[in-house]
N, C-alpha and C. Protein backbone atom coordinates (compact mmCIF):
# COMPACT_ATOMS: atom_id res chain seq x y z
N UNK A 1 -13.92 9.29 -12.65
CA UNK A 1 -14.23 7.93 -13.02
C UNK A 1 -13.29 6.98 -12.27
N UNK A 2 -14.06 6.47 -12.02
CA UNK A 2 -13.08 4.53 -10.83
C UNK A 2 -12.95 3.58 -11.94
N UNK A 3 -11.64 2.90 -11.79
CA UNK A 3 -11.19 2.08 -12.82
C UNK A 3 -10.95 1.06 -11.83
N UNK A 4 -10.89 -0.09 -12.08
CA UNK A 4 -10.34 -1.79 -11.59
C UNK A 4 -9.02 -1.60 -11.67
N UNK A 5 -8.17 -2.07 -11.07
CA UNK A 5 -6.61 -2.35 -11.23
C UNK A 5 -6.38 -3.57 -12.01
N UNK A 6 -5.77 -3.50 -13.12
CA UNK A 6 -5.71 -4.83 -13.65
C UNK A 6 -5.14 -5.80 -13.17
N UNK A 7 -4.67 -5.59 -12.37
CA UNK A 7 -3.29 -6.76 -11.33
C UNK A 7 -4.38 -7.42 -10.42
N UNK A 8 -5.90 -6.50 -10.30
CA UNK A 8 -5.99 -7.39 -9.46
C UNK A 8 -7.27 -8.89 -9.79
N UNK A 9 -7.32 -9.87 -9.39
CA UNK A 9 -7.85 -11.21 -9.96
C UNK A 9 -9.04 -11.06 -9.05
N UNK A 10 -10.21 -11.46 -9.29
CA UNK A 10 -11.42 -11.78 -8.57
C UNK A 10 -12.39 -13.09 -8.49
N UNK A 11 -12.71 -13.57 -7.33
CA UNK A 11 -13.95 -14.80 -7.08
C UNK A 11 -15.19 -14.56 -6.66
N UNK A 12 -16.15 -14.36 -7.16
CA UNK A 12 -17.40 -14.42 -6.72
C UNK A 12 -18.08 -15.62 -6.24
N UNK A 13 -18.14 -15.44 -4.95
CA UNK A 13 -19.23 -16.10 -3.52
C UNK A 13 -20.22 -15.91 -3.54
N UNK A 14 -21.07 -15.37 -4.63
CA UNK A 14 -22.52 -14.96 -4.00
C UNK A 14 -22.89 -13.42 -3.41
N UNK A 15 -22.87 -13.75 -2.76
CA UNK A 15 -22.70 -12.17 -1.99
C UNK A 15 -22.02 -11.65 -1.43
N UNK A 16 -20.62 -12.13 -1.52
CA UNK A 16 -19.23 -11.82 -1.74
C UNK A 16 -18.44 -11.73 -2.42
N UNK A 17 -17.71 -11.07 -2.57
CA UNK A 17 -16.37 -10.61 -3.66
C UNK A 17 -15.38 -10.58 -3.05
N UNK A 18 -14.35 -11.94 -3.43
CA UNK A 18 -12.51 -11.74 -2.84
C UNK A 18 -11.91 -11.74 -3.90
N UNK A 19 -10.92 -10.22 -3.79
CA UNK A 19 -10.15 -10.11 -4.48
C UNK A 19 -8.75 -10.17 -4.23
N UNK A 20 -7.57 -10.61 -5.03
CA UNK A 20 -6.78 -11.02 -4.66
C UNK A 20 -5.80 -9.34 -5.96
N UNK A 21 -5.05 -8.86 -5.36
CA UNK A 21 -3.55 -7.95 -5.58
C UNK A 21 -2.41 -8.99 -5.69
N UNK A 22 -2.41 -9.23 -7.27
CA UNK A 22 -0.87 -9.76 -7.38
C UNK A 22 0.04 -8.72 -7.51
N UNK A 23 -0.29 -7.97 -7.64
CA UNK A 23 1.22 -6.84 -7.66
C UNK A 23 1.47 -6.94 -6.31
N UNK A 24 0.82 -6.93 -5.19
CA UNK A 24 1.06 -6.67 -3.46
C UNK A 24 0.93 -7.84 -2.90
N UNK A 25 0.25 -8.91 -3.34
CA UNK A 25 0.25 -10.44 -2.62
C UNK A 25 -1.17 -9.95 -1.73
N UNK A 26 -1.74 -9.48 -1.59
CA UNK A 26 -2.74 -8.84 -0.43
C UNK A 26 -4.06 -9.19 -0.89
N UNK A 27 -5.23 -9.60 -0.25
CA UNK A 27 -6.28 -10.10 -0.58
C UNK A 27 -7.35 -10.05 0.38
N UNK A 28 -8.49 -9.82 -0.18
CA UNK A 28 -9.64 -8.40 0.44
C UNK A 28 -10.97 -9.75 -0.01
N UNK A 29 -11.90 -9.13 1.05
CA UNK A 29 -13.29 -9.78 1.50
C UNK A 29 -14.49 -8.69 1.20
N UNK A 30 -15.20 -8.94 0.24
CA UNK A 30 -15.53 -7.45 0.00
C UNK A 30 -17.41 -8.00 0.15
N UNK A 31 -17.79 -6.60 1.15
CA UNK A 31 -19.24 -6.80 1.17
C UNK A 31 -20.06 -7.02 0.42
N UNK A 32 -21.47 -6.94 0.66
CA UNK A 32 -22.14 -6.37 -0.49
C UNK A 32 -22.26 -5.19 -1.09
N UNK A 33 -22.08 -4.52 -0.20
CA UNK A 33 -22.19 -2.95 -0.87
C UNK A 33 -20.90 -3.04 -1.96
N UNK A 34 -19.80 -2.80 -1.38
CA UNK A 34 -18.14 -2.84 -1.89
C UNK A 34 -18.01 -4.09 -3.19
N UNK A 35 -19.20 -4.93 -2.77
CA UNK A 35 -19.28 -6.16 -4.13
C UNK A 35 -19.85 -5.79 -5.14
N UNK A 36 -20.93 -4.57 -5.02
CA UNK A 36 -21.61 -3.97 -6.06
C UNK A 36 -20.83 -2.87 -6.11
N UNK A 37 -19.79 -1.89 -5.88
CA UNK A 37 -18.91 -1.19 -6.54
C UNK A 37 -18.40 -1.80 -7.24
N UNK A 38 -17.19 -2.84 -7.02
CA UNK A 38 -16.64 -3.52 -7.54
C UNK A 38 -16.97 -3.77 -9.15
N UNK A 39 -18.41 -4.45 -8.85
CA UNK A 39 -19.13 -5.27 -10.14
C UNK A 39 -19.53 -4.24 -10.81
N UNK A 40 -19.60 -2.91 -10.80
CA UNK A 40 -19.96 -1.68 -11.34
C UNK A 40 -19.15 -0.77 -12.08
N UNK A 41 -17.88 -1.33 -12.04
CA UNK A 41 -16.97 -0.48 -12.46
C UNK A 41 -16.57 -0.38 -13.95
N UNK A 42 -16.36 0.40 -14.93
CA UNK A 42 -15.73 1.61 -14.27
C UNK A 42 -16.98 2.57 -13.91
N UNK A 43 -16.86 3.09 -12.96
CA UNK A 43 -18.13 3.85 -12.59
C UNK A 43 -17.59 5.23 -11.96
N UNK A 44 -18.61 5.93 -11.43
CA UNK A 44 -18.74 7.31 -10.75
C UNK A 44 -19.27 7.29 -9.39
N UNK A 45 -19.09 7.94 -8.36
CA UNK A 45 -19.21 7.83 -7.24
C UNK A 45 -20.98 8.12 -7.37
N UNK A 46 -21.07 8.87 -8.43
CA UNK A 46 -23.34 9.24 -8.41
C UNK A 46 -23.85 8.03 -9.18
N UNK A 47 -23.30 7.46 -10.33
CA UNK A 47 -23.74 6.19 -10.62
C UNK A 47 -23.71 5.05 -9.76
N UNK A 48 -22.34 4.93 -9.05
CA UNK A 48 -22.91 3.97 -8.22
C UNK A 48 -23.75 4.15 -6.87
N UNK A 49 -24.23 5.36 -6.12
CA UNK A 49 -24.92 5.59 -5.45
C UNK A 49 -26.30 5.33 -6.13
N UNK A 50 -26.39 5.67 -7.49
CA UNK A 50 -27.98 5.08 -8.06
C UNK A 50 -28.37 3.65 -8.34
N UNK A 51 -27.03 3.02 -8.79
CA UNK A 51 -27.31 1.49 -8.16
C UNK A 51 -27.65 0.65 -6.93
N UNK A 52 -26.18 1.65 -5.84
CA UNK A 52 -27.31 1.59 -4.52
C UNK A 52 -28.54 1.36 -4.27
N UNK A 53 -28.99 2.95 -4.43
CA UNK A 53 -30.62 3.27 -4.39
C UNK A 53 -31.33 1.69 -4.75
N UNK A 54 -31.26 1.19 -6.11
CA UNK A 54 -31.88 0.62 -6.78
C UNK A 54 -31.41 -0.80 -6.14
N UNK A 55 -30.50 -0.74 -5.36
CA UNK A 55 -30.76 -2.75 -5.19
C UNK A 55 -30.33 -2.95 -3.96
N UNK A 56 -30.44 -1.31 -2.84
CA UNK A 56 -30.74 -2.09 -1.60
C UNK A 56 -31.71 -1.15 -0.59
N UNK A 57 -32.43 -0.05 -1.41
CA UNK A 57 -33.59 0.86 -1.40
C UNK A 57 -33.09 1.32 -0.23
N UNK A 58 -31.89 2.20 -0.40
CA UNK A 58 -31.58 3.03 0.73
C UNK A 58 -31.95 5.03 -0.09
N UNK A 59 -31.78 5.45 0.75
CA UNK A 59 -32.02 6.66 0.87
C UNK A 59 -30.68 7.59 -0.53
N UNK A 60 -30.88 8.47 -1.46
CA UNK A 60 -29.83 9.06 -2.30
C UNK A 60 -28.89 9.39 -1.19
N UNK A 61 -29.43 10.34 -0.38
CA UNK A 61 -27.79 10.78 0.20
C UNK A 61 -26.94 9.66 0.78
N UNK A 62 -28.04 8.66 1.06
CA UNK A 62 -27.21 7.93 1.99
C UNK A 62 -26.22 6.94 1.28
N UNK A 63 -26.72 6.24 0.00
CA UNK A 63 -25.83 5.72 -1.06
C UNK A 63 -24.95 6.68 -1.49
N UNK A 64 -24.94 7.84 -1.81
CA UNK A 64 -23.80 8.71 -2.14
C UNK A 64 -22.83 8.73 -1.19
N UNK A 65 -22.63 8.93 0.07
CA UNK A 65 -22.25 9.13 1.42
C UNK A 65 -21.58 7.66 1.21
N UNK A 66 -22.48 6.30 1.05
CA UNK A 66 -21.77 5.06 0.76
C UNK A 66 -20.52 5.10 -0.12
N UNK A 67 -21.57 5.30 -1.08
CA UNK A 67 -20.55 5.51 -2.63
C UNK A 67 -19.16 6.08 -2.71
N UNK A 68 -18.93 6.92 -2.32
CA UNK A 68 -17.95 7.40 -1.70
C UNK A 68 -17.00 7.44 -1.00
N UNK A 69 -17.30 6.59 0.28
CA UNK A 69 -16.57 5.92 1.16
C UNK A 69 -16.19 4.84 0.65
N UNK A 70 -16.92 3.88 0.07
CA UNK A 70 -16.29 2.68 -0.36
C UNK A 70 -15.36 2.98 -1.51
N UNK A 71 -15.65 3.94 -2.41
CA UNK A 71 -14.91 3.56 -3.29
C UNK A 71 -13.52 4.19 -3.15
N UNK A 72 -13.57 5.75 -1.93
CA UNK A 72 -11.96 5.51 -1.81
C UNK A 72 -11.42 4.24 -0.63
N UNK A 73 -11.80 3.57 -0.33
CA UNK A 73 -11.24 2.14 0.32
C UNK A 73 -10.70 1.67 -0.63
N UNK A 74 -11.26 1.71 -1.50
CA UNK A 74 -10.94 0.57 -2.97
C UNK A 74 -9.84 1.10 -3.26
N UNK A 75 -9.81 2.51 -3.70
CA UNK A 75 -8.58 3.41 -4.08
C UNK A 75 -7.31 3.16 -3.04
N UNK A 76 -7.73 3.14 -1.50
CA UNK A 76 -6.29 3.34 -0.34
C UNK A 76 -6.02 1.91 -0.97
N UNK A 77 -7.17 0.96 -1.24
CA UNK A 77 -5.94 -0.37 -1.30
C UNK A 77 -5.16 -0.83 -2.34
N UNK A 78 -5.32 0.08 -3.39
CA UNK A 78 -4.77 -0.04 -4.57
C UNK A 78 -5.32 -1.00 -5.51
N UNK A 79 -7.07 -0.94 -5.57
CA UNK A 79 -7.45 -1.61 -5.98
C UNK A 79 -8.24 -1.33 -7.15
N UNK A 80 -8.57 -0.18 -6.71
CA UNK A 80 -9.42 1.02 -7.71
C UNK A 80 -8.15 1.85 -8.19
N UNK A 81 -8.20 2.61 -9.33
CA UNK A 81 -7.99 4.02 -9.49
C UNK A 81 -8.81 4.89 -10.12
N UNK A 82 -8.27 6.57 -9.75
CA UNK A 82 -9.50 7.65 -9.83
C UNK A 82 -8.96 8.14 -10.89
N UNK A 83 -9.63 8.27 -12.56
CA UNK A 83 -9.16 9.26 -13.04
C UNK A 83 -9.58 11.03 -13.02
């Protein structure tokens, strides 16, 4: 399971997500894909690949394969954690 970091603060753009790390001062531009992890959380790397699926009609493996990648990004930046 992916958890939010509580340190970190968020603005929604529309079809963007910037989040700002006050523990690190550091602040991230987040796609759409990475905007719908984000907005999904706490989630699973197969749940959010089925949200994928469902709101940008890509292929299962290929949202999983997404899912995955984005969400350890989230994790290297200390933005996510995995329990």
């Amino acid at each position: 399971m992916y958890t939010a970091n509580p340190a970190v603060m968020q603005t929604d753009l529309g079809s963007e997500l910037v989040l700002v790390n006050s523990a690190s001062g550091h602040s991230f531009r987040l796609n759409e894909t990475a905007r719908a992890a984000w907005l999904s959380l706490p989630t699973t790397a197969p749940q959010l690949a089925g949200l994928l699926v469902a709101q940008f009609q890509v292929e299962q493996a290929t949202a999983l394969q997404d899912a995955e990648q984005v969400l350890q990004q989230l994790v290297a930046q200390g933005l996510v954690s995995q329990a």
